[in-house]
C-alpha atoms as a PDB file:
ATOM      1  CA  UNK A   1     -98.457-140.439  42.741  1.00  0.00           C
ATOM      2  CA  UNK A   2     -98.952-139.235  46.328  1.00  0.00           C
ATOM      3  CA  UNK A   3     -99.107-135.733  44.888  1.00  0.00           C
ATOM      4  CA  UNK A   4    -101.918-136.445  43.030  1.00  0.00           C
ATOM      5  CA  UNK A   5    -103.494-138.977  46.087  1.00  0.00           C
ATOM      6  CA  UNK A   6    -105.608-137.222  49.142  1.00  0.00           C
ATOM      7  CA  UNK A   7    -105.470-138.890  52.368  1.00  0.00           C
ATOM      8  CA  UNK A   8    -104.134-142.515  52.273  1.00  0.00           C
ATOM      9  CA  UNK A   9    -105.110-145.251  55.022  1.00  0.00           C
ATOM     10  CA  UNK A  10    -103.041-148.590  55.028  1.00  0.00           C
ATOM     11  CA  UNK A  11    -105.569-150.987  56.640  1.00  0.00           C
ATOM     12  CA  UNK A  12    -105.523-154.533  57.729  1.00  0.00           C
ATOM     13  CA  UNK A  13    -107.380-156.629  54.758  1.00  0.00           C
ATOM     14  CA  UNK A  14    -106.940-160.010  56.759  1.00  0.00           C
ATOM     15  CA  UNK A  15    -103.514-161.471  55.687  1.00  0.00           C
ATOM     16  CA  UNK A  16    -102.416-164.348  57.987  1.00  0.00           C
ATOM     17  CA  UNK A  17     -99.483-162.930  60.066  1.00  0.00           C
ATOM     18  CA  UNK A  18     -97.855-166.299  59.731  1.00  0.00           C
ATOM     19  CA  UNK A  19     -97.408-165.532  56.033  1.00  0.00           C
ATOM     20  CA  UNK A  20     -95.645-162.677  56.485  1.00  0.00           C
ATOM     21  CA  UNK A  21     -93.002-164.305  58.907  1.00  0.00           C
ATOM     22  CA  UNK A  22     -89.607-163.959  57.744  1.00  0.00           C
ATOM     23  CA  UNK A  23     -90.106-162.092  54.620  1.00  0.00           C
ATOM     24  CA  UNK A  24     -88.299-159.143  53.697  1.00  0.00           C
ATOM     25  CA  UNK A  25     -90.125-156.505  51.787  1.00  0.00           C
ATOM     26  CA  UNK A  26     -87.387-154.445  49.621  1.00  0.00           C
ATOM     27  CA  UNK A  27     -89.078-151.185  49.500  1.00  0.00           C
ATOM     28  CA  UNK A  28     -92.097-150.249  52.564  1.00  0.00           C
ATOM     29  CA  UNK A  29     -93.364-147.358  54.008  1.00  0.00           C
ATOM     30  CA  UNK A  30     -92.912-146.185  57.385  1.00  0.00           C
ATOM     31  CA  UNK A  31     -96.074-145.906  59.458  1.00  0.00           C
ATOM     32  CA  UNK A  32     -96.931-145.669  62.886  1.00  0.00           C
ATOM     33  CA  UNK A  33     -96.904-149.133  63.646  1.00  0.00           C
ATOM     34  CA  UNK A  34     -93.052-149.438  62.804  1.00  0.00           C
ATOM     35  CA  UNK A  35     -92.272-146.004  64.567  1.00  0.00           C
ATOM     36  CA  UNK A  36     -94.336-147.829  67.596  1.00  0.00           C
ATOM     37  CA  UNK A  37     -92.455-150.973  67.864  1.00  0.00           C
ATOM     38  CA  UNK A  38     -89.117-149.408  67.086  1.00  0.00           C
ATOM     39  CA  UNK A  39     -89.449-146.702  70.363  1.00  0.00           C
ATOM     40  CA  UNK A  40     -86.913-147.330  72.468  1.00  0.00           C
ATOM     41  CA  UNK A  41     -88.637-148.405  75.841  1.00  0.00           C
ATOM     42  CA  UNK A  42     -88.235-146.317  79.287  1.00  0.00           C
ATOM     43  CA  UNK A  43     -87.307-147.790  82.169  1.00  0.00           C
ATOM     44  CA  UNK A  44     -89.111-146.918  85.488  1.00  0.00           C
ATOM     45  CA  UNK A  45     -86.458-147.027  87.620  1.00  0.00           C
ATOM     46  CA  UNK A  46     -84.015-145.584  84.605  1.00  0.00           C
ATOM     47  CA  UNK A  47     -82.138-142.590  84.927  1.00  0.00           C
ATOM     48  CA  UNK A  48     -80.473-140.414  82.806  1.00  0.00           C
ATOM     49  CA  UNK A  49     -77.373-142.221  81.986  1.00  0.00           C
ATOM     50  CA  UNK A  50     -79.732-144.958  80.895  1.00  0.00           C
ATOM     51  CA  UNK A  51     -81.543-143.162  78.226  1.00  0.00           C
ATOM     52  CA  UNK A  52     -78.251-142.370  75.926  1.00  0.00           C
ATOM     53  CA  UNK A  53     -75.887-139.127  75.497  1.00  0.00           C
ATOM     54  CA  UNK A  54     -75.721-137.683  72.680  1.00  0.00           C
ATOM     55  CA  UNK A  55     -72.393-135.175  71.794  1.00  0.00           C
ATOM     56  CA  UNK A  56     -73.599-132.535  68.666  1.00  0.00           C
ATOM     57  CA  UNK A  57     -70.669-130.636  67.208  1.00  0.00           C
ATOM     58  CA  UNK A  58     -71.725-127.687  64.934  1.00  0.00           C
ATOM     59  CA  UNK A  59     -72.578-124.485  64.983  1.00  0.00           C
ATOM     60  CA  UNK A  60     -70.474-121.283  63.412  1.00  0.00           C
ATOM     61  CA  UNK A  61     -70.817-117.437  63.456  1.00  0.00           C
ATOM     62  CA  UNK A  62     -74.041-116.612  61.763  1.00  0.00           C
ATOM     63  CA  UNK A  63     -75.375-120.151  62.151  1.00  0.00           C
ATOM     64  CA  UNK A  64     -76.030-119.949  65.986  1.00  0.00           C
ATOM     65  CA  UNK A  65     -80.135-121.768  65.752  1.00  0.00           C
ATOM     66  CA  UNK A  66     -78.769-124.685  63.651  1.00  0.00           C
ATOM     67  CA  UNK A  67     -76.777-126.533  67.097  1.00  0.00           C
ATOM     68  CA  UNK A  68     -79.574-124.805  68.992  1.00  0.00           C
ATOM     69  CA  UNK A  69     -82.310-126.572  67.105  1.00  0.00           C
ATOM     70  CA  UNK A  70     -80.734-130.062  67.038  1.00  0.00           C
ATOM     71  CA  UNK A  71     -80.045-129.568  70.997  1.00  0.00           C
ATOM     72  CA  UNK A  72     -83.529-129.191  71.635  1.00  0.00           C
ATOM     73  CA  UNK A  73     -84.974-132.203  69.411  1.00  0.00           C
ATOM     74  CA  UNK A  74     -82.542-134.325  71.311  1.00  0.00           C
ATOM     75  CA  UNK A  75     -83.561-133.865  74.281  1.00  0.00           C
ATOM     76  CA  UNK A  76     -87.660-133.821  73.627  1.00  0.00           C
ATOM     77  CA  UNK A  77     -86.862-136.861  72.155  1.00  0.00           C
ATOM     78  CA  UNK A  78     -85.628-138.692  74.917  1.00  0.00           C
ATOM     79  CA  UNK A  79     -82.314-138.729  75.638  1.00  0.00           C
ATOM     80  CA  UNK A  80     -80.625-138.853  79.008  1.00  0.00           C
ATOM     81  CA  UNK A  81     -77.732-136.173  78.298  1.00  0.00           C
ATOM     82  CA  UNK A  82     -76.978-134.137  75.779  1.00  0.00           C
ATOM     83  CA  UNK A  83     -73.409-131.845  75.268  1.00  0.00           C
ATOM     84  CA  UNK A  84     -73.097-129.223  72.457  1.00  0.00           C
ATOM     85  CA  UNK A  85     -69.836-128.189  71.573  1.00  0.00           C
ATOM     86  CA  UNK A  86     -69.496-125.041  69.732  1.00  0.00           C
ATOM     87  CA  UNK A  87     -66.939-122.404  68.665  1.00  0.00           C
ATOM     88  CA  UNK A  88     -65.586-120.391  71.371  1.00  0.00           C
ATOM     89  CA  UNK A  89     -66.874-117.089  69.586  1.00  0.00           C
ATOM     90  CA  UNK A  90     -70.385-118.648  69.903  1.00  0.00           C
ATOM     91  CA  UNK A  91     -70.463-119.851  73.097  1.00  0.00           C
ATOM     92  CA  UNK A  92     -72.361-117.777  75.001  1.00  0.00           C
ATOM     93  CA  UNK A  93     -75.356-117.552  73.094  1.00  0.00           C
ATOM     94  CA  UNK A  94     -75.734-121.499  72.833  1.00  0.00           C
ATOM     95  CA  UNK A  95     -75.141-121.255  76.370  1.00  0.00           C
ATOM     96  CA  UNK A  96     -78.240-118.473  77.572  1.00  0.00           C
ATOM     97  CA  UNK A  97     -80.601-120.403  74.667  1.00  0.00           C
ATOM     98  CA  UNK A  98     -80.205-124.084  76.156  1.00  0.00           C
ATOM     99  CA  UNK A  99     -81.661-124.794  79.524  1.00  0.00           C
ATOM    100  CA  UNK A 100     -81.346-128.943  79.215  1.00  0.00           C
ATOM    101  CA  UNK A 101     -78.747-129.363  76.762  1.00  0.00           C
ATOM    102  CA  UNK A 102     -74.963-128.488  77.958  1.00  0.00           C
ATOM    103  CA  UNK A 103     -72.917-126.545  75.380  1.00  0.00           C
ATOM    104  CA  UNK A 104     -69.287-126.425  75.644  1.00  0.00           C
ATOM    105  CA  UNK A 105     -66.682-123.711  73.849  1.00  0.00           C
ATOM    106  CA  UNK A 106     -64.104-125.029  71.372  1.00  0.00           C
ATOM    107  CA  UNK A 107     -61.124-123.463  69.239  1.00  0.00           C
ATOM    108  CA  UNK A 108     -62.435-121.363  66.473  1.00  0.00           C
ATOM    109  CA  UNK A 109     -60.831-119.107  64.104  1.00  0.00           C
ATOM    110  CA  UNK A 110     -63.056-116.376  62.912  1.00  0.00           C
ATOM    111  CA  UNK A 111     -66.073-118.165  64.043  1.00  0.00           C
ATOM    112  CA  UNK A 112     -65.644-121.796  62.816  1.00  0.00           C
ATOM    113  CA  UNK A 113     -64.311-124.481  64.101  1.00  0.00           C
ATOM    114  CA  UNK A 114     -60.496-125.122  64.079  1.00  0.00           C
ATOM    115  CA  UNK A 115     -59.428-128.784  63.307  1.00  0.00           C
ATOM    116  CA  UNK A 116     -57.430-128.691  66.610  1.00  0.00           C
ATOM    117  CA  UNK A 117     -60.320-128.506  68.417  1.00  0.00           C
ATOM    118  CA  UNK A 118     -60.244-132.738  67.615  1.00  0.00           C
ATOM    119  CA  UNK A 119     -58.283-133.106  70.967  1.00  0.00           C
ATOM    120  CA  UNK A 120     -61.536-131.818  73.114  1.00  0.00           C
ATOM    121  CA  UNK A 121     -63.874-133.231  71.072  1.00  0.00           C
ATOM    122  CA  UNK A 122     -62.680-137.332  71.670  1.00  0.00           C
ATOM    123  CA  UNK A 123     -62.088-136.438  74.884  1.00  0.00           C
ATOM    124  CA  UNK A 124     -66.334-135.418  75.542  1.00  0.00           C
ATOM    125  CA  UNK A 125     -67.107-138.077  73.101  1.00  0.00           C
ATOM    126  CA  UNK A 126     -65.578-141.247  75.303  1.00  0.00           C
ATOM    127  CA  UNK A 127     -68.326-141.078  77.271  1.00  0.00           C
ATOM    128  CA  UNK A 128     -71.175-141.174  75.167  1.00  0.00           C
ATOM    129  CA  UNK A 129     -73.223-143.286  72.548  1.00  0.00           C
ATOM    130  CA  UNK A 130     -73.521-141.060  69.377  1.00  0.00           C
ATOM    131  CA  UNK A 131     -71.571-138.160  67.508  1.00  0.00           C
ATOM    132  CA  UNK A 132     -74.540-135.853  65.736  1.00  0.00           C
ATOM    133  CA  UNK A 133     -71.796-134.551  63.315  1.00  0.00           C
ATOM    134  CA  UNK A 134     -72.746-131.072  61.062  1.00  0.00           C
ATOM    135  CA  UNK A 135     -75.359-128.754  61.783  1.00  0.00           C
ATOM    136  CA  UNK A 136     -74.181-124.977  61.341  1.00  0.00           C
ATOM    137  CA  UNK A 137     -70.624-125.853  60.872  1.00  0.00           C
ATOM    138  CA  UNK A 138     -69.455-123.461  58.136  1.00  0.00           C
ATOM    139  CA  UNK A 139     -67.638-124.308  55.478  1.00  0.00           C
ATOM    140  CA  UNK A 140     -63.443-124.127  55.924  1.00  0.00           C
ATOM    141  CA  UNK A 141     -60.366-126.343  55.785  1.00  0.00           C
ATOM    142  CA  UNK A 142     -60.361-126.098  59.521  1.00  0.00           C
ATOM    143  CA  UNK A 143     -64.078-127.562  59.375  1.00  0.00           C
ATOM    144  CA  UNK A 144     -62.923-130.084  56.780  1.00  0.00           C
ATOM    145  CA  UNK A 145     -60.009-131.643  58.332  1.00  0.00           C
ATOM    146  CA  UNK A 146     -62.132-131.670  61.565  1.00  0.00           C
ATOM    147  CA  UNK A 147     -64.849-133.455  59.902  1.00  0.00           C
ATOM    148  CA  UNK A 148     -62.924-136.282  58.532  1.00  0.00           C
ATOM    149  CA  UNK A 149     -60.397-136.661  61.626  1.00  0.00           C
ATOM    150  CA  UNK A 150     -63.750-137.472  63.427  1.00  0.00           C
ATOM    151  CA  UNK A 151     -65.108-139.945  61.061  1.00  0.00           C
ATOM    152  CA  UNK A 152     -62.060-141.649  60.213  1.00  0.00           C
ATOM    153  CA  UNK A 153     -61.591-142.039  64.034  1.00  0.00           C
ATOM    154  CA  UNK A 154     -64.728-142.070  65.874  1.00  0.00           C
ATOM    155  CA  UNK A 155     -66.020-145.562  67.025  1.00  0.00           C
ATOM    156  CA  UNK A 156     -69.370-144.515  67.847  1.00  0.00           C
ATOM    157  CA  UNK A 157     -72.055-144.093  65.766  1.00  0.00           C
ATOM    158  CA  UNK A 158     -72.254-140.720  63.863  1.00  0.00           C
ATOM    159  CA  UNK A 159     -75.264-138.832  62.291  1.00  0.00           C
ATOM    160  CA  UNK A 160     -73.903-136.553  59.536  1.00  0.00           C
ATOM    161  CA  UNK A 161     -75.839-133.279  58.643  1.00  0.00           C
ATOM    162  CA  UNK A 162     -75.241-130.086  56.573  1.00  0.00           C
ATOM    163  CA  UNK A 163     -71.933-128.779  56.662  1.00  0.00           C
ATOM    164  CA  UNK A 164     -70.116-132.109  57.925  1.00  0.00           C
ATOM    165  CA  UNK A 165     -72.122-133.825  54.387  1.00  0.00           C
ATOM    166  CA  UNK A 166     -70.309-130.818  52.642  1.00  0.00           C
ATOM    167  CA  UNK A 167     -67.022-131.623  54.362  1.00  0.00           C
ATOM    168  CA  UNK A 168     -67.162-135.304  53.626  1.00  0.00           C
ATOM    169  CA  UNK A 169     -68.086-134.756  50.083  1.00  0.00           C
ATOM    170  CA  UNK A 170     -64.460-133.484  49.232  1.00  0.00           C
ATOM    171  CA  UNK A 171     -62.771-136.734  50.712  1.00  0.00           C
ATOM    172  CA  UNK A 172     -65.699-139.449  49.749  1.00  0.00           C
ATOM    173  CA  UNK A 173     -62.979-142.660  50.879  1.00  0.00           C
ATOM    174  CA  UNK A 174     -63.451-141.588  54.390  1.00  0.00           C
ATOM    175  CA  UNK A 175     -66.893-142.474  54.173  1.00  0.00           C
ATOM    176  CA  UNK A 176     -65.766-145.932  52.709  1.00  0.00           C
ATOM    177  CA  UNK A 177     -63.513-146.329  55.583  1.00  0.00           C
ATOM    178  CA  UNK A 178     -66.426-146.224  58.178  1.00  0.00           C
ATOM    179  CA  UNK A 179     -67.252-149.689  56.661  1.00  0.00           C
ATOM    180  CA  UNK A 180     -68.626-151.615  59.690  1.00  0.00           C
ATOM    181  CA  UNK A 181     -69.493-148.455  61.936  1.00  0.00           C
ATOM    182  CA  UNK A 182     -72.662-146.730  61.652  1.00  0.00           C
ATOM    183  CA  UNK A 183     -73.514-143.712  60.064  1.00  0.00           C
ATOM    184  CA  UNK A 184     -76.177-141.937  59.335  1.00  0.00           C
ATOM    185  CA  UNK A 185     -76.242-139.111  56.293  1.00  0.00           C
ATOM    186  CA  UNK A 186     -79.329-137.143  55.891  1.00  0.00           C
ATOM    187  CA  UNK A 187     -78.843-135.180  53.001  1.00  0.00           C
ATOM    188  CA  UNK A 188     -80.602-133.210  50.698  1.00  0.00           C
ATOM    189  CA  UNK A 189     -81.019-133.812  46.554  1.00  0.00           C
ATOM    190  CA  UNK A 190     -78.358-131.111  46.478  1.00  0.00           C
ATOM    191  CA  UNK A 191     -75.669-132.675  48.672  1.00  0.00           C
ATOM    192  CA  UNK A 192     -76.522-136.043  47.524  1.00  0.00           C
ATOM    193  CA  UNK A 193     -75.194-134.931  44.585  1.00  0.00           C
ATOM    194  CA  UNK A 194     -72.338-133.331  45.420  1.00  0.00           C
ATOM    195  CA  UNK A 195     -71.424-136.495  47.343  1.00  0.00           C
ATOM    196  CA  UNK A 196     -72.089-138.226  44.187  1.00  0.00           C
ATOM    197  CA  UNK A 197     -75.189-139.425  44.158  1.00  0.00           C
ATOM    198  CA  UNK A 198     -76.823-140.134  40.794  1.00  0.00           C
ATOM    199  CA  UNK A 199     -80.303-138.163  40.353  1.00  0.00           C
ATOM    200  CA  UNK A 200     -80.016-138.144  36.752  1.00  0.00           C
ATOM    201  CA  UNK A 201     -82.437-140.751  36.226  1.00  0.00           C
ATOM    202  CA  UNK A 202     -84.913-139.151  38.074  1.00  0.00           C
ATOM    203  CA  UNK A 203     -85.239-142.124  39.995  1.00  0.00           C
ATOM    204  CA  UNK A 204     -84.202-141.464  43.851  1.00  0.00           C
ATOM    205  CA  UNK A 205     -85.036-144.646  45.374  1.00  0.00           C
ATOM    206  CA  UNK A 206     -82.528-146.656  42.726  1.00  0.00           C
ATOM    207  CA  UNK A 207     -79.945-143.745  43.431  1.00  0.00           C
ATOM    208  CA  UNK A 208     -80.233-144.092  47.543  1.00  0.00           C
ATOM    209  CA  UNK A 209     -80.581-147.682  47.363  1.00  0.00           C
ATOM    210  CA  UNK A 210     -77.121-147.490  45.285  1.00  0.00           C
ATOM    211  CA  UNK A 211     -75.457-145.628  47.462  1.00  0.00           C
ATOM    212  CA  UNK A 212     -76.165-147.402  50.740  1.00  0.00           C
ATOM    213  CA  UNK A 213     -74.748-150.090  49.839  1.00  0.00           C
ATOM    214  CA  UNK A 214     -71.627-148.902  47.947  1.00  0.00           C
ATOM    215  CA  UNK A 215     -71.024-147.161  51.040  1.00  0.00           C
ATOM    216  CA  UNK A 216     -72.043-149.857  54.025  1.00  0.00           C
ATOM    217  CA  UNK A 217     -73.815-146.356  55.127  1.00  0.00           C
ATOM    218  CA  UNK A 218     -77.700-145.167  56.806  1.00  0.00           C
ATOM    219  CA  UNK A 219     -79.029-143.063  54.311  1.00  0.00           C
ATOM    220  CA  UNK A 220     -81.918-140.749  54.764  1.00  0.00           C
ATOM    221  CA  UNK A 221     -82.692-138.584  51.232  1.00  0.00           C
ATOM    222  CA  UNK A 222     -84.265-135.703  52.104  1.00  0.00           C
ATOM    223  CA  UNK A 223     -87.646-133.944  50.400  1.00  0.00           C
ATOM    224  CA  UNK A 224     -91.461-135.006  49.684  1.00  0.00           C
ATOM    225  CA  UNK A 225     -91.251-138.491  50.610  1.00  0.00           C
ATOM    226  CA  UNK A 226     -87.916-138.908  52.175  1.00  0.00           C
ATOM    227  CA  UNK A 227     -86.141-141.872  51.726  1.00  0.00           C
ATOM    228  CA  UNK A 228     -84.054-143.790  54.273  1.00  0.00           C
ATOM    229  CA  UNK A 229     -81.719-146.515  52.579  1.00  0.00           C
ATOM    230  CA  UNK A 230     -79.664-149.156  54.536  1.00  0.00           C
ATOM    231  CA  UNK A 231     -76.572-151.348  53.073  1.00  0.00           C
ATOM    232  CA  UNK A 232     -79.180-154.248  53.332  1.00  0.00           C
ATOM    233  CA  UNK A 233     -80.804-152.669  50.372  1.00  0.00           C
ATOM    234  CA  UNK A 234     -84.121-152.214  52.127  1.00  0.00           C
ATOM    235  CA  UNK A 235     -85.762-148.607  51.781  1.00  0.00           C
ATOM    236  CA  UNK A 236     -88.353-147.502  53.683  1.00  0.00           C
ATOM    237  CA  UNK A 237     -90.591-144.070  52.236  1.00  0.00           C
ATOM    238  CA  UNK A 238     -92.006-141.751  54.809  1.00  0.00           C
ATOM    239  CA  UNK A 239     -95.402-140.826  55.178  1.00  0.00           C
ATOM    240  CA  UNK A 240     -95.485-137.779  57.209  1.00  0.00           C
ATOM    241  CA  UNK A 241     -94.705-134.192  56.964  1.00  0.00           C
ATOM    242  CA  UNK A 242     -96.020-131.257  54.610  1.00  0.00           C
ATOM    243  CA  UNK A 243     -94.137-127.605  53.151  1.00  0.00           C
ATOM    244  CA  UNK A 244     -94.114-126.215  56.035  1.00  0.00           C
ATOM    245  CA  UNK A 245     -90.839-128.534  56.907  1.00  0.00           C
ATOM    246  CA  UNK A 246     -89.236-127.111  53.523  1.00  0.00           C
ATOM    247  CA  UNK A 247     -87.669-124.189  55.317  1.00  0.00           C
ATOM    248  CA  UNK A 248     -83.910-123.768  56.958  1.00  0.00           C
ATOM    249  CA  UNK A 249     -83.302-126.009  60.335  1.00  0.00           C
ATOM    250  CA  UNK A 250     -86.090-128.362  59.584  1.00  0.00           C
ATOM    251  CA  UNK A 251     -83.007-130.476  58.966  1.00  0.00           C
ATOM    252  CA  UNK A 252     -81.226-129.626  62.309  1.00  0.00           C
ATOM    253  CA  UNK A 253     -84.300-130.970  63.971  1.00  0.00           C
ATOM    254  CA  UNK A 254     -84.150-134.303  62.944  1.00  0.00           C
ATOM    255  CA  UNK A 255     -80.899-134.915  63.393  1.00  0.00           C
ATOM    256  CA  UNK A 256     -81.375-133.870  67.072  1.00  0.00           C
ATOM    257  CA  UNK A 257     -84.187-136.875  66.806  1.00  0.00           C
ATOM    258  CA  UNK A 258     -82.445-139.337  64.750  1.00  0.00           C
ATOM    259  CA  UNK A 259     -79.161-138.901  67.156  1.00  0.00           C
ATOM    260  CA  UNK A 260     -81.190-139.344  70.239  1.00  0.00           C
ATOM    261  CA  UNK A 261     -82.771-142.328  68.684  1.00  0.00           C
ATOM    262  CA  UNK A 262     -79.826-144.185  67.935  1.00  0.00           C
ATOM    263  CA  UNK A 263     -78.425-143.627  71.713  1.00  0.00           C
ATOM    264  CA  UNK A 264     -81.494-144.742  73.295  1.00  0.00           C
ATOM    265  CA  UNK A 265     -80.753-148.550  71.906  1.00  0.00           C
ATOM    266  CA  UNK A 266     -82.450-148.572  68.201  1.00  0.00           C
ATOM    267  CA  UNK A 267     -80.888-149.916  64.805  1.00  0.00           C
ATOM    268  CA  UNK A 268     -79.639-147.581  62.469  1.00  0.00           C
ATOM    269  CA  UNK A 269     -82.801-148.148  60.062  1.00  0.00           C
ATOM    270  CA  UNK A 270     -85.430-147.937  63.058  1.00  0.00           C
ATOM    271  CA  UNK A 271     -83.360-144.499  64.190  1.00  0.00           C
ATOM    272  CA  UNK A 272     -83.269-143.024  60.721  1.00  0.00           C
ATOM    273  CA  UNK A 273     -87.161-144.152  59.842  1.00  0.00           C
ATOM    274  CA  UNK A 274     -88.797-143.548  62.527  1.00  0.00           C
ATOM    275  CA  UNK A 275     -86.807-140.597  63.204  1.00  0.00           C
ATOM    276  CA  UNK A 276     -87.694-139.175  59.906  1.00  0.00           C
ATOM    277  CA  UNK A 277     -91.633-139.945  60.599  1.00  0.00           C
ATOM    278  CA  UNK A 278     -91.665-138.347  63.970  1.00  0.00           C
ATOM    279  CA  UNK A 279     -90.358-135.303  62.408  1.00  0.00           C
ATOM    280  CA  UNK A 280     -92.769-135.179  59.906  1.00  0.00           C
ATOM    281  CA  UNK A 281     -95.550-135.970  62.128  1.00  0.00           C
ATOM    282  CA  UNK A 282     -94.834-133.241  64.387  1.00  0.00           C
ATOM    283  CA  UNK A 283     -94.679-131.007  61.142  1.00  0.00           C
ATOM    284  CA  UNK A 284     -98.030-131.743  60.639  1.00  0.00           C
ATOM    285  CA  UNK A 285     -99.074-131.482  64.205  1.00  0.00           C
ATOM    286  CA  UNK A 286     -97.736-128.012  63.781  1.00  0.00           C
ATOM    287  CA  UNK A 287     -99.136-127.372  60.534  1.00  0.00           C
ATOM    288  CA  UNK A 288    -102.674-128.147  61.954  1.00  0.00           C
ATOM    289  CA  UNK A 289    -102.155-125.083  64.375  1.00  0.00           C
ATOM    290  CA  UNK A 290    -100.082-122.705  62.829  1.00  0.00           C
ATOM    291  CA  UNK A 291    -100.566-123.630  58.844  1.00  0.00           C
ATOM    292  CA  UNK A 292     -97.513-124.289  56.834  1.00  0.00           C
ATOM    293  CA  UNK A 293     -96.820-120.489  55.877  1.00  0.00           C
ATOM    294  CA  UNK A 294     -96.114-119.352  59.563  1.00  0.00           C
ATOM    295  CA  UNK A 295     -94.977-122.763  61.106  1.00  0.00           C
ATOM    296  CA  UNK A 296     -91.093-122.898  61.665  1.00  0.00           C
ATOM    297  CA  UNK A 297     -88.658-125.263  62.733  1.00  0.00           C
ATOM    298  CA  UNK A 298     -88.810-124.496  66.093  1.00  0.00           C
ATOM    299  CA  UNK A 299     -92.703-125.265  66.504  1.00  0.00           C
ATOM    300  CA  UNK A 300     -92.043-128.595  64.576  1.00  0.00           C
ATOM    301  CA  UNK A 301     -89.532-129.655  68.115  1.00  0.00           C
ATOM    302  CA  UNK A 302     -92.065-127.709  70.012  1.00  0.00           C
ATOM    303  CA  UNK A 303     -94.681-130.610  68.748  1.00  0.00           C
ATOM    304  CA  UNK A 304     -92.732-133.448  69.746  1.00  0.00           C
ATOM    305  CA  UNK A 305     -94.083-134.225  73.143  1.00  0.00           C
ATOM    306  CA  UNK A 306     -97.689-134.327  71.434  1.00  0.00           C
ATOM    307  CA  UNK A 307     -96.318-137.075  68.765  1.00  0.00           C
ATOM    308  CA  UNK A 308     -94.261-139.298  71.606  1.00  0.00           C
ATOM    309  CA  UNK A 309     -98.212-138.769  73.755  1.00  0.00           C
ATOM    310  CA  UNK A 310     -99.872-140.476  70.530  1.00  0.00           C
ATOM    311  CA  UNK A 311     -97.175-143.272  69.708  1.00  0.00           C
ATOM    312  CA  UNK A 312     -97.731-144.331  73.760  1.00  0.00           C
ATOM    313  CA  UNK A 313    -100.640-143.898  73.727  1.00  0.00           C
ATOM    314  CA  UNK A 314    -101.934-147.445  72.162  1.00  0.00           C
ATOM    315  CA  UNK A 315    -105.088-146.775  69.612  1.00  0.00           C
END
């Protein structure tokens, strides 16, 4: 239906707010009232321990814009402090790209991450609020066992992306085993799958729905419409966003958003949702300007300070 719909208003028709009270509606749309009330307020007299750190771990030879990208979404959207840790044979160009985000070298064989780099990466992690697990990893044993070492023992909330969805795929319990912690998968129809996700009923809400709660997992279903299921059951469809997102590291981005979310003091559904509408918003922001052709993924983080103006910006 919405490809066949122009452009759709949700307006107030009068309902008593009292009505509403308590009810839980299985299956809403997010919209800029919920992305609104969700923000995680700033604190005048804050600083930037108060506003969350964030610790990405990604990146491989040949995939040096995927950390890069997340990096920089993190910090335009909000967060106090934000470390990148990367392999050693990478290093240096994360290092001259980011100017507010800290990157860090770790183990690597031939460019991608060794799973003995685990040591370094709990150590950076004590001190802050959110693993953003994935983007740009490479695929490898090394990567593997790395990937599930971290999720079977990290505490703090994780956001899983790209390669660390690909990693996890292989040993699906581990997932299971995060039972009670958060975390956040944002895959596409193609690693849903492979994590083993049912699509073959063509029916992707029923098939996210499903798997957030066999899993006790956050998860956002990437493409036209994307979907962000919780174990509750509840999904919530976005409204933003347009081609121009369909292109490689539109998905690095909102991790970088979604992490920086959830360490700023937001729920798991408010970070995922309203993380997933912000990055579609600024899509469109950048569509507006550049069309959807020439836009990349780097104008979509480029537009965040113009969507964060308009959501504090009360109409």
């Amino acid at each position: 239906g919405a490809l066949c719909s122009g452009s759709v208003e949700v307006r107030d028709i009068g309902i008593p707010a009292d009505l509403l009270a308590g009810t839980v509606c299985p299956v809403q749309t997010t919209e800029v009232a919920f992305v609104r009330e969700a923000l995680p307020p700033r604190k005048a007299d804050g600083h930037k321990g108060t506003f969350g750190k964030v610790l990405i771990v990604g990146g491989s030879e040949g995939y040096t814009g995927a950390p890069y990208l997340t990096a920089s979404a993190a910090v335009r959207s909000g967060c106090g402090l934000v470390f990148l840790g990367v392999p050693e044979r990478i290093w240096q160009v994360e290092a001259s790209r980011c100017v507010c985000a800290m990157p860090f070298p770790l183990p690597d064989k031939r460019g991608k991450l060794r799973a003995d780099a685990l040591e370094q990466v709990e150590e950076k992690l004590a001190g802050c609020q959110v693993l953003a697990l994935g983007p740009g990893l490479g695929r490898s044993p090394g990567v593997t066992e790395l990937v599930c070492a971290l999720l079977q023992r990290a505490t703090q909330p994780v956001v899983l992306d790209a390669d660390g969805i690909n990693a996890l795929s292989e040993h699906i319990d581990v997932l299971k085993e995060r039972r009670g912690r958060i975390t956040i998968l944002t895959p596409h129809d193609g690693e849903f799958a492979r994590l083993g996700g049912d699509l073959s009923s063509g029916d992707r809400l029923a098939a996210a729905r499903a798997f957030a709660r066999e899993y006790g997992c956050t998860l956002v279903l990437k493409g036209h419409r994307t979907l962000t299921a919780t174990p509750a059951g509840t999904v919530l469809v976005n409204t933003t966003g347009n081609s121009g997102l369909a292109k490689g590291g539109s998905g690095d981005v909102l991790t970088g958003i979604i992490a920086s979310l959830l360490a700023q003091g937001t729920t798991a559904a408010q970070a995922a949702a309203s993380g997933v509408w912000i990055h579609g918003r600024a899509g469109d922001l950048a569509a507006e300007e550049l069309t959807p052709y020439a836009m990349a993924p780097q104008d979509a983080a480029a537009a965040l300070p113009k969507v964060f103006r308009e959501l504090t910006v009360m109409a």
